[in-house]
N, C-alpha and C. Protein backbone atom coordinates (compact mmCIF):
# COMPACT_ATOMS: atom_id res chain seq x y z
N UNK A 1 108.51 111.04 80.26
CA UNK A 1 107.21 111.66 80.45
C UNK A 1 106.14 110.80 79.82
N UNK A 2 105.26 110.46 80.87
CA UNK A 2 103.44 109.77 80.06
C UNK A 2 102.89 110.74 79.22
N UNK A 3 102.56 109.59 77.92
CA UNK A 3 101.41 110.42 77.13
C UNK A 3 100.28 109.95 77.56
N UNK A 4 99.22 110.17 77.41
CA UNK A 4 97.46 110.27 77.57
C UNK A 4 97.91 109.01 76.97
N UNK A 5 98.00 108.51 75.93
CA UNK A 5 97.86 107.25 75.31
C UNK A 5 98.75 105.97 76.49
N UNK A 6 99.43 106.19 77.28
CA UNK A 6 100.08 105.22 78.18
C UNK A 6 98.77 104.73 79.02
N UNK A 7 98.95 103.53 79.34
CA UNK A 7 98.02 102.75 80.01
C UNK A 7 98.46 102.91 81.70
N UNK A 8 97.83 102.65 82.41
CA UNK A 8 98.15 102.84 83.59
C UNK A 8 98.88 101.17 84.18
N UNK A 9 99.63 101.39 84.95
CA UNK A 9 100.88 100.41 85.71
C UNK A 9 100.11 99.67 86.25
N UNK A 10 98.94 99.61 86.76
CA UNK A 10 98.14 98.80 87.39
C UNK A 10 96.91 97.68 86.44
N UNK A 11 96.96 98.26 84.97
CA UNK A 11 96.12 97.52 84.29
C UNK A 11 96.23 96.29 84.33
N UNK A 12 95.27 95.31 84.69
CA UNK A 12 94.86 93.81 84.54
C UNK A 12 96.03 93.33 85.93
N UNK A 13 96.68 94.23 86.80
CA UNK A 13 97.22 93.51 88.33
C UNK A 13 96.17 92.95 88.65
N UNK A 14 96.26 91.74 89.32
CA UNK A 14 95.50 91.20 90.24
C UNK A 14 95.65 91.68 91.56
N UNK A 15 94.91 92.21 92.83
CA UNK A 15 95.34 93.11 94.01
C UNK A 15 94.20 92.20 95.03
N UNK A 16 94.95 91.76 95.99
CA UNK A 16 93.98 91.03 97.23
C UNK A 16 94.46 92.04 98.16
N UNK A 17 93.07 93.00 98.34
CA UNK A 17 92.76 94.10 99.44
C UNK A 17 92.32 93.92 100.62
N UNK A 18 92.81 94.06 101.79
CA UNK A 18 92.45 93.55 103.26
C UNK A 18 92.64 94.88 104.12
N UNK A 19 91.26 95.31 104.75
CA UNK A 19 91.13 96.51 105.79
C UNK A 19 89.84 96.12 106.53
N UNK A 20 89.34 96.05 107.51
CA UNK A 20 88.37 95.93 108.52
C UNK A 20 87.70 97.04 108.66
N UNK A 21 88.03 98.20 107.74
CA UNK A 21 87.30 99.45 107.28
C UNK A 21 86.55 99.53 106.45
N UNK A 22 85.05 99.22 106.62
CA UNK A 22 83.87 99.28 105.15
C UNK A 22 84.71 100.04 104.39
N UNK A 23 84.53 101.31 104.84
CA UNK A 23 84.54 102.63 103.71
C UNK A 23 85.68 102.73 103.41
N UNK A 24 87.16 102.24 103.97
CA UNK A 24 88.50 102.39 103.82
C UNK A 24 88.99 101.44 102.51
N UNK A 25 88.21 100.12 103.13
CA UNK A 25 88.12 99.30 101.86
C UNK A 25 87.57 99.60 100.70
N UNK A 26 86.36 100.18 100.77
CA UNK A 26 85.39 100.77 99.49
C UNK A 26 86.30 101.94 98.73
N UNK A 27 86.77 102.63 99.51
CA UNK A 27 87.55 103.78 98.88
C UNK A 27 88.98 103.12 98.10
N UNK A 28 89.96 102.42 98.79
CA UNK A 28 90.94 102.03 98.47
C UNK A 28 90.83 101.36 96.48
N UNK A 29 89.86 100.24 96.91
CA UNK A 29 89.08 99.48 96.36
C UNK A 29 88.37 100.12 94.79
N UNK A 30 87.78 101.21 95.15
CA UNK A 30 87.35 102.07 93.88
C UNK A 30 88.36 102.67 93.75
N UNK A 31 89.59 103.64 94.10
CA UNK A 31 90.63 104.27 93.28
C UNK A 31 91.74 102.55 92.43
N UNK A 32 91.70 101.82 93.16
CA UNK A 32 92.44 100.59 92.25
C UNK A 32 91.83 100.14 90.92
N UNK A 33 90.57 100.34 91.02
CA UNK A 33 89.88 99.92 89.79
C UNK A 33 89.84 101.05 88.84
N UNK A 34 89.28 102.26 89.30
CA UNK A 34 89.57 103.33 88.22
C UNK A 34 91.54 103.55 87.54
N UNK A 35 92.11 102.32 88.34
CA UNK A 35 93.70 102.33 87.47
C UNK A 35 93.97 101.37 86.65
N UNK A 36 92.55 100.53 86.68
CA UNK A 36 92.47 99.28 85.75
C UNK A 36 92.38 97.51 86.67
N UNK A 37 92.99 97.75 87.90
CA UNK A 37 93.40 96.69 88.79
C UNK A 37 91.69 95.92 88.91
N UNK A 38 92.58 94.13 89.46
CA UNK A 38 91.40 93.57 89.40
C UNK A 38 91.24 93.45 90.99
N UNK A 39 90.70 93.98 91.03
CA UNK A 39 90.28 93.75 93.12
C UNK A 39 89.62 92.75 94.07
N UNK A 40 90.13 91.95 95.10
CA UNK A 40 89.17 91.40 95.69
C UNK A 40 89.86 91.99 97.18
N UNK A 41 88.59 92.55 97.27
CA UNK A 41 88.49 92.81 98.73
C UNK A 41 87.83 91.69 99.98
N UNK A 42 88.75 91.92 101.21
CA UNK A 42 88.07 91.25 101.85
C UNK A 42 88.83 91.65 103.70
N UNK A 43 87.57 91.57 104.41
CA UNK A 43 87.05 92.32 105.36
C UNK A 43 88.25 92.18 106.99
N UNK A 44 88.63 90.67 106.57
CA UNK A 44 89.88 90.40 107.88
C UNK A 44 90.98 89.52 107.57
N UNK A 45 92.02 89.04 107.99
CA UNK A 45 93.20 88.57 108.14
C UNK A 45 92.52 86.74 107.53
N UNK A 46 91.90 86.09 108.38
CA UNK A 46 91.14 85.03 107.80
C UNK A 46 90.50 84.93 106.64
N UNK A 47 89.81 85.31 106.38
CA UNK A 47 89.26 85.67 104.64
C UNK A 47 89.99 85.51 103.39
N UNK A 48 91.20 86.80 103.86
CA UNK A 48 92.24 86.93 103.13
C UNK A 48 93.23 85.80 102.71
N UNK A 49 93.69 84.70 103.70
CA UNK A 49 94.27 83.68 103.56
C UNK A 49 93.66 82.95 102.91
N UNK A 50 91.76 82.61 102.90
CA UNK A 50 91.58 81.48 101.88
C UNK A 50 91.47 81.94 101.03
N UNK A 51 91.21 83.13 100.51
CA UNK A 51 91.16 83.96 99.39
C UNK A 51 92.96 83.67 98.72
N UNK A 52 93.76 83.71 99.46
CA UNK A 52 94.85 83.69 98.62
C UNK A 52 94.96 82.43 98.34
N UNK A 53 94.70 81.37 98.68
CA UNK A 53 94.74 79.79 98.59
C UNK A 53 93.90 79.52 97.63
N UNK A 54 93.00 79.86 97.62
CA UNK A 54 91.94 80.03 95.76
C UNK A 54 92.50 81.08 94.88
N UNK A 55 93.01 82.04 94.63
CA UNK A 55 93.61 82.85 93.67
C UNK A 55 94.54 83.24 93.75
N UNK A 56 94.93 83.80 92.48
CA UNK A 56 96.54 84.31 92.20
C UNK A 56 96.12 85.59 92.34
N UNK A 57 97.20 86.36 93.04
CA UNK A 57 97.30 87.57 93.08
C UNK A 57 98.71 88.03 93.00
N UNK A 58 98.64 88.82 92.33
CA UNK A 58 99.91 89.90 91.86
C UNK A 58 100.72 90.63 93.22
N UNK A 59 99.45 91.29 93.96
CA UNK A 59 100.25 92.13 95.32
C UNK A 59 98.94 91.72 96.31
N UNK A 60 99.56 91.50 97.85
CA UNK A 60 98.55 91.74 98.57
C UNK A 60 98.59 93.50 99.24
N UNK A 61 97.84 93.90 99.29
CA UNK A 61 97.58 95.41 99.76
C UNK A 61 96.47 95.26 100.97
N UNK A 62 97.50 95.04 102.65
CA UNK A 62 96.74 95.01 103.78
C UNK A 62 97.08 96.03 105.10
N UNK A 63 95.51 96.33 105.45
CA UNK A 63 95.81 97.06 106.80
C UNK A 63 96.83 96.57 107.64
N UNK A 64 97.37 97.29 108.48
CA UNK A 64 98.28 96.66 109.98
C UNK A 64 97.61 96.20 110.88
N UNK A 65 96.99 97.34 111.14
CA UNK A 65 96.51 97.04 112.45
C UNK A 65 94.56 96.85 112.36
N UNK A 66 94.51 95.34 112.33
CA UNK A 66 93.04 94.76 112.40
C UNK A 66 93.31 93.91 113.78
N UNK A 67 91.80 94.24 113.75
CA UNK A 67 91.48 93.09 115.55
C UNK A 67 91.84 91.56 114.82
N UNK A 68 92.00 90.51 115.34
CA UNK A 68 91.65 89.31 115.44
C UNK A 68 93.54 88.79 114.66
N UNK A 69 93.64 89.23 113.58
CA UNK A 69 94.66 89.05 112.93
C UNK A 69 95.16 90.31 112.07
N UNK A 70 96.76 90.76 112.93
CA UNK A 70 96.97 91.98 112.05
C UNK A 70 97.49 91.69 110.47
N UNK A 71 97.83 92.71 110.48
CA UNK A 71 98.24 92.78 108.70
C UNK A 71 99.94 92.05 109.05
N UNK A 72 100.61 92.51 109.62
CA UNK A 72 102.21 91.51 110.10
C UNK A 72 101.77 90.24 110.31
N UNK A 73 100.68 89.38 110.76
CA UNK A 73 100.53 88.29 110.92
C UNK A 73 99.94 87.64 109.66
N UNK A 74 99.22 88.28 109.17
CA UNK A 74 98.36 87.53 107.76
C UNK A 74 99.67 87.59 106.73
């Protein structure tokens, strides 16, 4: 059982967030940070790749199904 004093499982993760949903992203995006996580969001399948080629990230956390490049392809 967690006490109040346990830190949350997500503190200081690095998380590269990918959804083609403003608000899906915005939402996702603000509950990761209120768990401590460090977030970079970003908007499509392309983005996301140079984004991972410049930073380390812990988990990627991506939509499936985006136009141009899905989440199985990125």
């Amino acid at each position: 059982r967690r006490s109040h004093a346990d830190t949350s499982l997500l503190k200081g993760l690095r998380i590269l967030l990918v959804d083609d949903s403003a608000e899906g992203l915005a939402g996702f995006r603000a509950l990761l940070e209120l768990e401590g996580a460090q977030v970079r969001p970003e908007r499509n399948g392309p983005d996301a790749l140079a984004a991972a080629k410049e930073g380390k990230f812990d988990l990627i956390l991506s939509d499936i199904g985006m136009p141009g490049m899905s989440g199985y392809e990125l």
